[in-house]
PDB file of N, CA and C in Angstrom:
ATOM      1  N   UNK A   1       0.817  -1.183   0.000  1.00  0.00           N
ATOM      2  CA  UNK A   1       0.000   0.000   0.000  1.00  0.00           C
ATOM      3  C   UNK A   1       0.871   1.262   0.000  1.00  0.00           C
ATOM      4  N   UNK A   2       1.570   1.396   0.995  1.00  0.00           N
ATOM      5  CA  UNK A   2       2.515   2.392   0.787  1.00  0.00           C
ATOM      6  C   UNK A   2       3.842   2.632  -0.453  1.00  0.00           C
ATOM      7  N   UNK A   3       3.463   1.552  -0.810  1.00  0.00           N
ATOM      8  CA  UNK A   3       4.781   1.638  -2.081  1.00  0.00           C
ATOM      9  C   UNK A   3       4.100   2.748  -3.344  1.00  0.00           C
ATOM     10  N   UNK A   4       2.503   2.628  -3.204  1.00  0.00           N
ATOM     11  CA  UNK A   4       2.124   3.329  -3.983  1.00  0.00           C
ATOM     12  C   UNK A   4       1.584   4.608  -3.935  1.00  0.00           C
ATOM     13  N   UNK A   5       2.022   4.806  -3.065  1.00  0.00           N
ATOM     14  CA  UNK A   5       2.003   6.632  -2.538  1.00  0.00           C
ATOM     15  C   UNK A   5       2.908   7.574  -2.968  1.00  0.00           C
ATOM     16  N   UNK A   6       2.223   8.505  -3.729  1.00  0.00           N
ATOM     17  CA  UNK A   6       3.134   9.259  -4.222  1.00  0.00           C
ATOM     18  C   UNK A   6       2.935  11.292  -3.582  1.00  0.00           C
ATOM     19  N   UNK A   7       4.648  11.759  -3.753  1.00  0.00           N
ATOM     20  CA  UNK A   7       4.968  13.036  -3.174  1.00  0.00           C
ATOM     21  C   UNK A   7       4.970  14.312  -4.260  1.00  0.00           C
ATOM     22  N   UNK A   8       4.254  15.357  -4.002  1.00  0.00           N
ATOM     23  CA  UNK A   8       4.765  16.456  -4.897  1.00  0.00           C
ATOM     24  C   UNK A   8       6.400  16.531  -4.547  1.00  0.00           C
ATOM     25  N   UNK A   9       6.961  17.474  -5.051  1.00  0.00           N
ATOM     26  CA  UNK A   9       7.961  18.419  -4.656  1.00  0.00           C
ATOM     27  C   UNK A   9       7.319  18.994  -3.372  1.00  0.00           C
ATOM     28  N   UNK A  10       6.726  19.897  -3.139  1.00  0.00           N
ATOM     29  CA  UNK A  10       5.843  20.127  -1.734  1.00  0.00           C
ATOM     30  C   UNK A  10       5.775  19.788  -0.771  1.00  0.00           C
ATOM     31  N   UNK A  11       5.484  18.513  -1.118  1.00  0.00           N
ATOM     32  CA  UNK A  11       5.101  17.230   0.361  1.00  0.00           C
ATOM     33  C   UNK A  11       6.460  16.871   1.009  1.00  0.00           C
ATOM     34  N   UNK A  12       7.166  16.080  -0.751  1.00  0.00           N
ATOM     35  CA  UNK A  12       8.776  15.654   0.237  1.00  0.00           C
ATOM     36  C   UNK A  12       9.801  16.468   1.083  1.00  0.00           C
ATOM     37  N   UNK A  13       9.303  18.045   0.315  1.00  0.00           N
ATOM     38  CA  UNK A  13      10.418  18.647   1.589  1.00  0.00           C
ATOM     39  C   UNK A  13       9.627  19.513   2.246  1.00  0.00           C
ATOM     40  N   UNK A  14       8.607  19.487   2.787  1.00  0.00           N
ATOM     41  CA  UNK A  14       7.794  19.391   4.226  1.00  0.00           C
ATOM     42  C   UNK A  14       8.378  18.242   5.010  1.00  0.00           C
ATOM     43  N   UNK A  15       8.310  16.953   4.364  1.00  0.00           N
ATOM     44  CA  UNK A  15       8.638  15.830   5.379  1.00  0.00           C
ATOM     45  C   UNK A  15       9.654  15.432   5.676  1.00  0.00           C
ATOM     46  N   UNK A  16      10.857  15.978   5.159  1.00  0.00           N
ATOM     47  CA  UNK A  16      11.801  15.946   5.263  1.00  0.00           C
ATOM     48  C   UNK A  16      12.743  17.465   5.891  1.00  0.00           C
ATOM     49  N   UNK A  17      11.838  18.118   5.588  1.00  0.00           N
ATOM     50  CA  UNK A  17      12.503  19.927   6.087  1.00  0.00           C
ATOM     51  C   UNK A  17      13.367  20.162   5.124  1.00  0.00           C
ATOM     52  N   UNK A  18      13.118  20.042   4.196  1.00  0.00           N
ATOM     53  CA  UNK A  18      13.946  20.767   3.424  1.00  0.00           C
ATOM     54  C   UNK A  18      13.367  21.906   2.354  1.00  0.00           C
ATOM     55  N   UNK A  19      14.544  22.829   1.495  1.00  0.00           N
ATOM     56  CA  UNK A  19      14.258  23.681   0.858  1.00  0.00           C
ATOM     57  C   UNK A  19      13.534  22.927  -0.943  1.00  0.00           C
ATOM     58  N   UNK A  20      13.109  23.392  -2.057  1.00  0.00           N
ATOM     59  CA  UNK A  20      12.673  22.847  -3.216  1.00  0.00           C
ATOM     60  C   UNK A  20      14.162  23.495  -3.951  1.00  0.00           C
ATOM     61  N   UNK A  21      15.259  24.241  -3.711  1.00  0.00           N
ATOM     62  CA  UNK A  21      16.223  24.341  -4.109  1.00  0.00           C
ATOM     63  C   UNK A  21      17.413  23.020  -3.825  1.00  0.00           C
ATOM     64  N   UNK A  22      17.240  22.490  -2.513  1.00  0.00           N
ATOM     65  CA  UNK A  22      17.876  21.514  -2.060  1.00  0.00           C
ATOM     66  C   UNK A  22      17.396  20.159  -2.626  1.00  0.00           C
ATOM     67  N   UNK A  23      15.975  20.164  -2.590  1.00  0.00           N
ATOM     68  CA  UNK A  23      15.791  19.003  -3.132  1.00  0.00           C
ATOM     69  C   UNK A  23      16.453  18.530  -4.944  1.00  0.00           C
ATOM     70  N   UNK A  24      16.346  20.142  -5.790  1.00  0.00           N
ATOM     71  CA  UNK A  24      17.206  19.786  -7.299  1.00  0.00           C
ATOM     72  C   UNK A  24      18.222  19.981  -6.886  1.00  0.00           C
ATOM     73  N   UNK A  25      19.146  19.903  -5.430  1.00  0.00           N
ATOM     74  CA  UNK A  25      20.551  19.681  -6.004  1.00  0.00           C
ATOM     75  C   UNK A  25      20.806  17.986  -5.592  1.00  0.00           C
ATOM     76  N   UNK A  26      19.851  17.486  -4.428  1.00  0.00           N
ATOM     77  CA  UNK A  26      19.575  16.078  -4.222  1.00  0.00           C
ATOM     78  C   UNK A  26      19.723  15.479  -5.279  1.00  0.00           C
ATOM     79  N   UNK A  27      18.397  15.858  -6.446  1.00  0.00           N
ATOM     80  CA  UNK A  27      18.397  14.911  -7.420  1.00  0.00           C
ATOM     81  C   UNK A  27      18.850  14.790  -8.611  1.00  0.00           C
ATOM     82  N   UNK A  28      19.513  16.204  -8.795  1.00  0.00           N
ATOM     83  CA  UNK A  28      20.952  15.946  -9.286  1.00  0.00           C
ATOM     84  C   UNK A  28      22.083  15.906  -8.921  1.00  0.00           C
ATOM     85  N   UNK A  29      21.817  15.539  -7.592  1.00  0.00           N
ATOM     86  CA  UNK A  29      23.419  14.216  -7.807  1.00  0.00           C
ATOM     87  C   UNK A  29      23.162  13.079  -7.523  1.00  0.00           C
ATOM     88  N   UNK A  30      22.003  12.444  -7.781  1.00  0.00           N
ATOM     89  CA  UNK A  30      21.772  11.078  -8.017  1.00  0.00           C
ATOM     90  C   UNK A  30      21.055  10.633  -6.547  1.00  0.00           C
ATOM     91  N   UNK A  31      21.096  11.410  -5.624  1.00  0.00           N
ATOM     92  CA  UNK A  31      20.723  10.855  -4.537  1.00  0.00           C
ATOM     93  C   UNK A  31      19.439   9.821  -4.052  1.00  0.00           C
ATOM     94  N   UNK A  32      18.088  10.635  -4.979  1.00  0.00           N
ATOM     95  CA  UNK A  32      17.121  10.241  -5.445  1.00  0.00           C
ATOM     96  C   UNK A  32      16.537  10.765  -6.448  1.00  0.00           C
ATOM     97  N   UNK A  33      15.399   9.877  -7.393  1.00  0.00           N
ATOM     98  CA  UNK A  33      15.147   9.844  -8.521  1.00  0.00           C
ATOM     99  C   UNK A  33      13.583  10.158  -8.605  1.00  0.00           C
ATOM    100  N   UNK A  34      13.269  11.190  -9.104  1.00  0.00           N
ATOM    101  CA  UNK A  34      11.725  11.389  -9.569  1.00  0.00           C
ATOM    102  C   UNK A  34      11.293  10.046 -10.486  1.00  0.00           C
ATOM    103  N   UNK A  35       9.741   9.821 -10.339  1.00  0.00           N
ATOM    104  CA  UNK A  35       9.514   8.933 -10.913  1.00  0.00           C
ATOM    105  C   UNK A  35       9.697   9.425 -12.559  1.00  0.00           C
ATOM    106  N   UNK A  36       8.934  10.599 -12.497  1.00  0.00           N
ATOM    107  CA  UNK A  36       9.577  10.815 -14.216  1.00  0.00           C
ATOM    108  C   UNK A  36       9.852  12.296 -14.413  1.00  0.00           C
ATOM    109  N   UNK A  37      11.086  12.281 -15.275  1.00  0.00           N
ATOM    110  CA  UNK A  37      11.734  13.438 -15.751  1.00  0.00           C
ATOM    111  C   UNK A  37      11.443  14.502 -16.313  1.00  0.00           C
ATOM    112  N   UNK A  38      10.225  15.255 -16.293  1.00  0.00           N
ATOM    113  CA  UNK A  38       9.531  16.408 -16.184  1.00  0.00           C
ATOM    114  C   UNK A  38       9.630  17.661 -15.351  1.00  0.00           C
ATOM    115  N   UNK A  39       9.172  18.748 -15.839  1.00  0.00           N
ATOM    116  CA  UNK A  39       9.041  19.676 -14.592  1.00  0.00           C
ATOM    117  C   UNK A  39       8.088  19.678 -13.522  1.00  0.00           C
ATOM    118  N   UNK A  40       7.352  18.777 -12.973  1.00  0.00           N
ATOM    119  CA  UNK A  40       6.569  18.379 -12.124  1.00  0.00           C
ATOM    120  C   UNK A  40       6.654  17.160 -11.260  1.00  0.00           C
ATOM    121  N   UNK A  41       7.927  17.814 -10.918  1.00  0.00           N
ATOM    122  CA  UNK A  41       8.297  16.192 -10.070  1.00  0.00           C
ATOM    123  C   UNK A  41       7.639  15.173  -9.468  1.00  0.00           C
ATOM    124  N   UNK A  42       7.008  14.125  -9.469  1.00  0.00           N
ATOM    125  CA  UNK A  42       6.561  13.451  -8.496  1.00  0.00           C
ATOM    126  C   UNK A  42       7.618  11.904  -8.257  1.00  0.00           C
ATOM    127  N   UNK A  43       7.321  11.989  -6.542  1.00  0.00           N
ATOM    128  CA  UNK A  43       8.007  11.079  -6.115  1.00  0.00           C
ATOM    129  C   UNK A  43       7.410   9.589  -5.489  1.00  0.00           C
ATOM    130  N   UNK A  44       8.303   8.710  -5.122  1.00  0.00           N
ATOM    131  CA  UNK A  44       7.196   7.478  -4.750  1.00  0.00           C
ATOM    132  C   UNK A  44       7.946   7.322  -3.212  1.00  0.00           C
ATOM    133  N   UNK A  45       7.211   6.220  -2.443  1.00  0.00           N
ATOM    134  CA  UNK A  45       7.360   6.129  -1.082  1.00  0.00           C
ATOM    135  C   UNK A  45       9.229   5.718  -1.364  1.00  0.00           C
ATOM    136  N   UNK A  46      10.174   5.168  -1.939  1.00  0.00           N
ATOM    137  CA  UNK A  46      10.852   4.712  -2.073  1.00  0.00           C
ATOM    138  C   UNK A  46      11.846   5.589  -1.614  1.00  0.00           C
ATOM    139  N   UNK A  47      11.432   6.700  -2.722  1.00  0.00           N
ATOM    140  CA  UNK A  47      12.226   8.230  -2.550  1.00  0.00           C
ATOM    141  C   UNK A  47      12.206   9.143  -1.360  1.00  0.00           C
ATOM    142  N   UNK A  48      11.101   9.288  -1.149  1.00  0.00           N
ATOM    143  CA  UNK A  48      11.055   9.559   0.285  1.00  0.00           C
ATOM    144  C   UNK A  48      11.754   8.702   1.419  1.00  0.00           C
ATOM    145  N   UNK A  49      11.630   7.771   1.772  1.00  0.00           N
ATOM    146  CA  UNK A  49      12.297   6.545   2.867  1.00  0.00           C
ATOM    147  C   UNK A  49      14.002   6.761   2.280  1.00  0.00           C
ATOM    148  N   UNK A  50      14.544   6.967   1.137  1.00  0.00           N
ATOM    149  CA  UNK A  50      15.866   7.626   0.863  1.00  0.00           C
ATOM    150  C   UNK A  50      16.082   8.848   1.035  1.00  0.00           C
ATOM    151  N   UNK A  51      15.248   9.529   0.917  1.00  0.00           N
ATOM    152  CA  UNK A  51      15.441  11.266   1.401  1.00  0.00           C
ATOM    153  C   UNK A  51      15.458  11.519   2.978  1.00  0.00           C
ATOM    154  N   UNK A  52      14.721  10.787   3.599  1.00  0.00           N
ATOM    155  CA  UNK A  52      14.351  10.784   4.888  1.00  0.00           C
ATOM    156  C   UNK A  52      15.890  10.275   5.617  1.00  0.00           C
ATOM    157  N   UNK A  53      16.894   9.163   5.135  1.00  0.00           N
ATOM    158  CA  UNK A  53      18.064   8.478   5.601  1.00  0.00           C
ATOM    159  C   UNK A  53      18.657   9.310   5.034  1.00  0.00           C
ATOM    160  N   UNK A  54      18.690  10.079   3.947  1.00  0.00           N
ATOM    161  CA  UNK A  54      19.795  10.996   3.533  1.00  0.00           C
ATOM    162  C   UNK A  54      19.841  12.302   4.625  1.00  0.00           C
ATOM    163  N   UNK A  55      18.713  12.524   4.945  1.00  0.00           N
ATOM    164  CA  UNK A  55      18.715  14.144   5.538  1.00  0.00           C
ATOM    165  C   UNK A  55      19.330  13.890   7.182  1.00  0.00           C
ATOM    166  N   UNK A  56      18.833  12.421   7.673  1.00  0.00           N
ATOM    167  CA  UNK A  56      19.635  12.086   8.553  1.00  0.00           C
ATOM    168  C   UNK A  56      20.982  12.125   9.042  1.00  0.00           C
ATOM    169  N   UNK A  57      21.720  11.475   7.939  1.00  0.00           N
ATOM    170  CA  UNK A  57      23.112  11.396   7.564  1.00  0.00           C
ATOM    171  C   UNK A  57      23.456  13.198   7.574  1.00  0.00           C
ATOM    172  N   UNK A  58      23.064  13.753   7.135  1.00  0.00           N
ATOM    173  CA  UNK A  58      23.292  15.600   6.226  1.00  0.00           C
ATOM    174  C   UNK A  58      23.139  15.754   8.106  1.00  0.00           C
ATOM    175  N   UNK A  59      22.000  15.620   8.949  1.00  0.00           N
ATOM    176  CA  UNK A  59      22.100  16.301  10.376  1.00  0.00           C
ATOM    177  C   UNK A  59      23.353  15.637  11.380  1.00  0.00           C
ATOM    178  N   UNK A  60      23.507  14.459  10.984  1.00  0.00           N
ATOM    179  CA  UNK A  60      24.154  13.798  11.958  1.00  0.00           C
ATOM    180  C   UNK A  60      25.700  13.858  11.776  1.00  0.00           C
ATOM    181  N   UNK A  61      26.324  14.042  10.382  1.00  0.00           N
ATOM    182  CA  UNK A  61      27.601  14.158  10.284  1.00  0.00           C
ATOM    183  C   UNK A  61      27.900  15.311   9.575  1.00  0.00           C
ATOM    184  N   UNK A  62      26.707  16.032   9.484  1.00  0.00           N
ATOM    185  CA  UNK A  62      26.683  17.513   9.139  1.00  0.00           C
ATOM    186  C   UNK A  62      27.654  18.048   7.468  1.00  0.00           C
ATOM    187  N   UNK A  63      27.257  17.117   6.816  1.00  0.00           N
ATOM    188  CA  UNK A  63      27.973  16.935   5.491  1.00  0.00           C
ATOM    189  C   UNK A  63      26.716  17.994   4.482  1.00  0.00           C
ATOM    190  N   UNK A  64      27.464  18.509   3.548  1.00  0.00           N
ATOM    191  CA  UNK A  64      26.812  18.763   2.129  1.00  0.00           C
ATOM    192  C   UNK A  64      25.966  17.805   1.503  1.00  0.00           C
ATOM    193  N   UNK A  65      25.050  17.925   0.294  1.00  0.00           N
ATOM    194  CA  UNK A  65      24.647  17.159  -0.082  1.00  0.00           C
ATOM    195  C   UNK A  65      25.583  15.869  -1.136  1.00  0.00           C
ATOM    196  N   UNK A  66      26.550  16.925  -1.493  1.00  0.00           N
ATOM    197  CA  UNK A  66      27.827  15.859  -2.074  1.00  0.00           C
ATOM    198  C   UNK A  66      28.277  15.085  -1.551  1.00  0.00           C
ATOM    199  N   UNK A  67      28.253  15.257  -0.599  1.00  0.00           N
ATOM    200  CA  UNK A  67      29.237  14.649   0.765  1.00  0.00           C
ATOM    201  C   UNK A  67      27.690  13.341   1.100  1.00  0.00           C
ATOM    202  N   UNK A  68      26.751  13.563   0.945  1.00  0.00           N
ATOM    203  CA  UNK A  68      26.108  12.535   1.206  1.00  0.00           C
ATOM    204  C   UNK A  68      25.623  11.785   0.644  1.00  0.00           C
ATOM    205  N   UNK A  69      25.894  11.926  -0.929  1.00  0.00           N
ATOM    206  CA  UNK A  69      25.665  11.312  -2.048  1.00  0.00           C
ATOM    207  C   UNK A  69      26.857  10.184  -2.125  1.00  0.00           C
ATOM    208  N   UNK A  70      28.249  10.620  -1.616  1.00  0.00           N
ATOM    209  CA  UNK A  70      29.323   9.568  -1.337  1.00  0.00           C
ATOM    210  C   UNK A  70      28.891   8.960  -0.805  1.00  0.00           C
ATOM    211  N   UNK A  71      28.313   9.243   0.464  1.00  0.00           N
ATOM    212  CA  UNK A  71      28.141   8.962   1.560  1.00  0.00           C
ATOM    213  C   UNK A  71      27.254   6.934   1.382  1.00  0.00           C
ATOM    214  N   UNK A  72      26.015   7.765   0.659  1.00  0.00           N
ATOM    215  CA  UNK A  72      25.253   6.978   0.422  1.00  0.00           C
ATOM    216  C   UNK A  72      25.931   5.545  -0.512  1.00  0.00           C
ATOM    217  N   UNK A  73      26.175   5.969  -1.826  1.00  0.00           N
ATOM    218  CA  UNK A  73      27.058   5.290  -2.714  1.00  0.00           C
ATOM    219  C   UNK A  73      28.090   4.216  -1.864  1.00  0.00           C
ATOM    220  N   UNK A  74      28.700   4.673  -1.135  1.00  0.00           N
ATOM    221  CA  UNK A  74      29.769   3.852  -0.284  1.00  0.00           C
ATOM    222  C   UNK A  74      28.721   2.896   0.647  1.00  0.00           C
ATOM    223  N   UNK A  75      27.798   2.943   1.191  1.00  0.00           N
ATOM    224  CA  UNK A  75      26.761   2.334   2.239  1.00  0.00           C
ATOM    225  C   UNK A  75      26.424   1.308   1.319  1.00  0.00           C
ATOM    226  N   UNK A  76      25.506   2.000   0.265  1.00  0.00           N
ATOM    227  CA  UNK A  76      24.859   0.852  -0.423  1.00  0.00           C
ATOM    228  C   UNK A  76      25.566  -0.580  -1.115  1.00  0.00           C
ATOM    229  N   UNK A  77      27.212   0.156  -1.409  1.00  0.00           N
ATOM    230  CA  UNK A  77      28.068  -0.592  -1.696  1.00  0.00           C
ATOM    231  C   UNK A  77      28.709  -1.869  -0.699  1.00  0.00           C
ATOM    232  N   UNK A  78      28.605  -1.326   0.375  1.00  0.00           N
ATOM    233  CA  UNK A  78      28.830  -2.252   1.584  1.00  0.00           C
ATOM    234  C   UNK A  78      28.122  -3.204   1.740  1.00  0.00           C
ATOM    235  N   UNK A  79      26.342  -2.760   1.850  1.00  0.00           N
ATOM    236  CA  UNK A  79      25.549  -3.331   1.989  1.00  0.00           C
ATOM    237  C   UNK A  79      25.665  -4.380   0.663  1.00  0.00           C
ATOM    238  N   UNK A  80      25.724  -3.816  -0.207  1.00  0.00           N
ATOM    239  CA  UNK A  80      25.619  -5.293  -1.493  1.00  0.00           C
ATOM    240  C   UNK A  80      26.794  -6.689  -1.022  1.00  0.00           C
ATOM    241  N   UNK A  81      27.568  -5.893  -0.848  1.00  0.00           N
ATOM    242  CA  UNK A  81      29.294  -6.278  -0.733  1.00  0.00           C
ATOM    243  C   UNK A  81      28.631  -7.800   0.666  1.00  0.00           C
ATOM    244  N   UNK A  82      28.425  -6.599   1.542  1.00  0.00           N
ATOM    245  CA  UNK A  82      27.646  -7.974   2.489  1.00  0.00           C
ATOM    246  C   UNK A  82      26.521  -9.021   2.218  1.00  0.00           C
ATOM    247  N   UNK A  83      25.833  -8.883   1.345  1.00  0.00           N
ATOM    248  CA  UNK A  83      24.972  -9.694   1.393  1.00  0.00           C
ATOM    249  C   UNK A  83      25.160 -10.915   0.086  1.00  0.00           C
ATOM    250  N   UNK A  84      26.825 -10.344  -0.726  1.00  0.00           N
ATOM    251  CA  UNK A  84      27.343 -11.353  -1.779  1.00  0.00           C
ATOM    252  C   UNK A  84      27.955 -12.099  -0.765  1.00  0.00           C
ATOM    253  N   UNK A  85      28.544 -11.716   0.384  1.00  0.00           N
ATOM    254  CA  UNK A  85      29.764 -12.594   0.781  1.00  0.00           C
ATOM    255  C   UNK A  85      28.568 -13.419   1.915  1.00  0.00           C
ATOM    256  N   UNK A  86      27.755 -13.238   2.629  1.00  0.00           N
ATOM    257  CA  UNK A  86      26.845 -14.146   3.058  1.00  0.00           C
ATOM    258  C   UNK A  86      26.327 -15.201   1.796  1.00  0.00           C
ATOM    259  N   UNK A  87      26.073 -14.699   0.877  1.00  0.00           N
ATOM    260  CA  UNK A  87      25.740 -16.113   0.042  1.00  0.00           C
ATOM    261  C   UNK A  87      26.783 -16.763  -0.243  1.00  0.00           C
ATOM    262  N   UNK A  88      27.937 -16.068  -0.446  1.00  0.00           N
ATOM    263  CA  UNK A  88      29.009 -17.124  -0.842  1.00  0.00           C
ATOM    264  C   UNK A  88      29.708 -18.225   0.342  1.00  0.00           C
ATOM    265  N   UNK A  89      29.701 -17.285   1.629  1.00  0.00           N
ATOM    266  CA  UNK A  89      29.717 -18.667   2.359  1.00  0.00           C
ATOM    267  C   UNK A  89      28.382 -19.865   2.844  1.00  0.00           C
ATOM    268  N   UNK A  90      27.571 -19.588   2.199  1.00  0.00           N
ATOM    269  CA  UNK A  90      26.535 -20.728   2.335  1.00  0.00           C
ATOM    270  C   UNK A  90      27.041 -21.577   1.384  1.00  0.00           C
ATOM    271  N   UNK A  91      27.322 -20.808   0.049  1.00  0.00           N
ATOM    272  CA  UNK A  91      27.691 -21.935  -1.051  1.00  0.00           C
ATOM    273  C   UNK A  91      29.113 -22.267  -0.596  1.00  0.00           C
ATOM    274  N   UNK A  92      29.984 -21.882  -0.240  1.00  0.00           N
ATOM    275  CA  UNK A  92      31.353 -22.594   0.246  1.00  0.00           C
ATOM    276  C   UNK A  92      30.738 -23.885   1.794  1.00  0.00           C
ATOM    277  N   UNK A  93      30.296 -23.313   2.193  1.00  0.00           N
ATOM    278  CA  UNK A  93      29.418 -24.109   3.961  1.00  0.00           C
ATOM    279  C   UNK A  93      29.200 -25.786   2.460  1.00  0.00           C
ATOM    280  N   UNK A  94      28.341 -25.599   1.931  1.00  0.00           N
ATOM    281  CA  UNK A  94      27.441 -26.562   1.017  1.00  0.00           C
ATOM    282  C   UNK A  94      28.488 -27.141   0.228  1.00  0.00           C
ATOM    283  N   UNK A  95      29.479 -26.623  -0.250  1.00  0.00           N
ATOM    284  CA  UNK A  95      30.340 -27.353  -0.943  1.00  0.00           C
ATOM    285  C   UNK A  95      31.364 -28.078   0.345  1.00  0.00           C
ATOM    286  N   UNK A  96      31.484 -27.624   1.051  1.00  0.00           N
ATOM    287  CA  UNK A  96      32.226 -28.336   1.991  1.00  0.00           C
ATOM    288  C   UNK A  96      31.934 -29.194   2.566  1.00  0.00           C
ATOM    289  N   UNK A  97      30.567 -29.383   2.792  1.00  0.00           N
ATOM    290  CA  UNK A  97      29.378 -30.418   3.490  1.00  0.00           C
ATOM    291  C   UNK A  97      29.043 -31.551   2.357  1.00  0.00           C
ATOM    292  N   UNK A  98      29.601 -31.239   1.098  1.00  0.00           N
ATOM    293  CA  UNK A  98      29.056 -32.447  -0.173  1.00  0.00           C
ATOM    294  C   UNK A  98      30.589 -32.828  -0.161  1.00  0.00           C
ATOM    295  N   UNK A  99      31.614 -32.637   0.182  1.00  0.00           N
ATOM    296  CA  UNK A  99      32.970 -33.231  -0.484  1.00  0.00           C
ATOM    297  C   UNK A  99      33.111 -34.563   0.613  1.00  0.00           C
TER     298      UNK A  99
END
């Protein structure tokens, strides 16, 4: 249900506190993505729940939005990074358990 809720420009930075200048420098730098590329931005719950962890990060280590676009990029990278090397030791666990 909530996946299909969608944000003006308006809404997301009310809920997030932010400026509609801040939000186009957000989403150009990749931070988050309008659903479509128009001058009438609208956003989905997805974007928001990423704007919401981004603005976090921006209060808590008090970074730029550049700085949290790394920020992010490096996290998500971890996070993948972890969840290849958990499958790979199941499949090493499984190959070791068949030899």
């Amino acid at each position: 249900m909530t996946e299909q809720v969608r944000y003006t420009v308006i809404e997301i930075c009310r809920s997030v506190d932010i400026s509609p200048e801040e939000l186009t420098e957000v989403v150009g730098l990749g931070v988050i993505t309008p659903l479509q590329a128009e001058s009438n931005w609208i956003f989905d719950y997805h974007a928001l729940r990423s704007l919401q962890r981004a603005r976090r990060l921006q209060i808590e280590l008090e970074l730029e939005w550049s700085g949290i676009a790394i920020a992010l990029t490096l996290m998500d990278k971890v996070e993948r990074l972890e969840k290849e090397n958990v499958q790979l030791r199941r499949q090493l666990d499984r190959l070791l358990h068949t030899v």
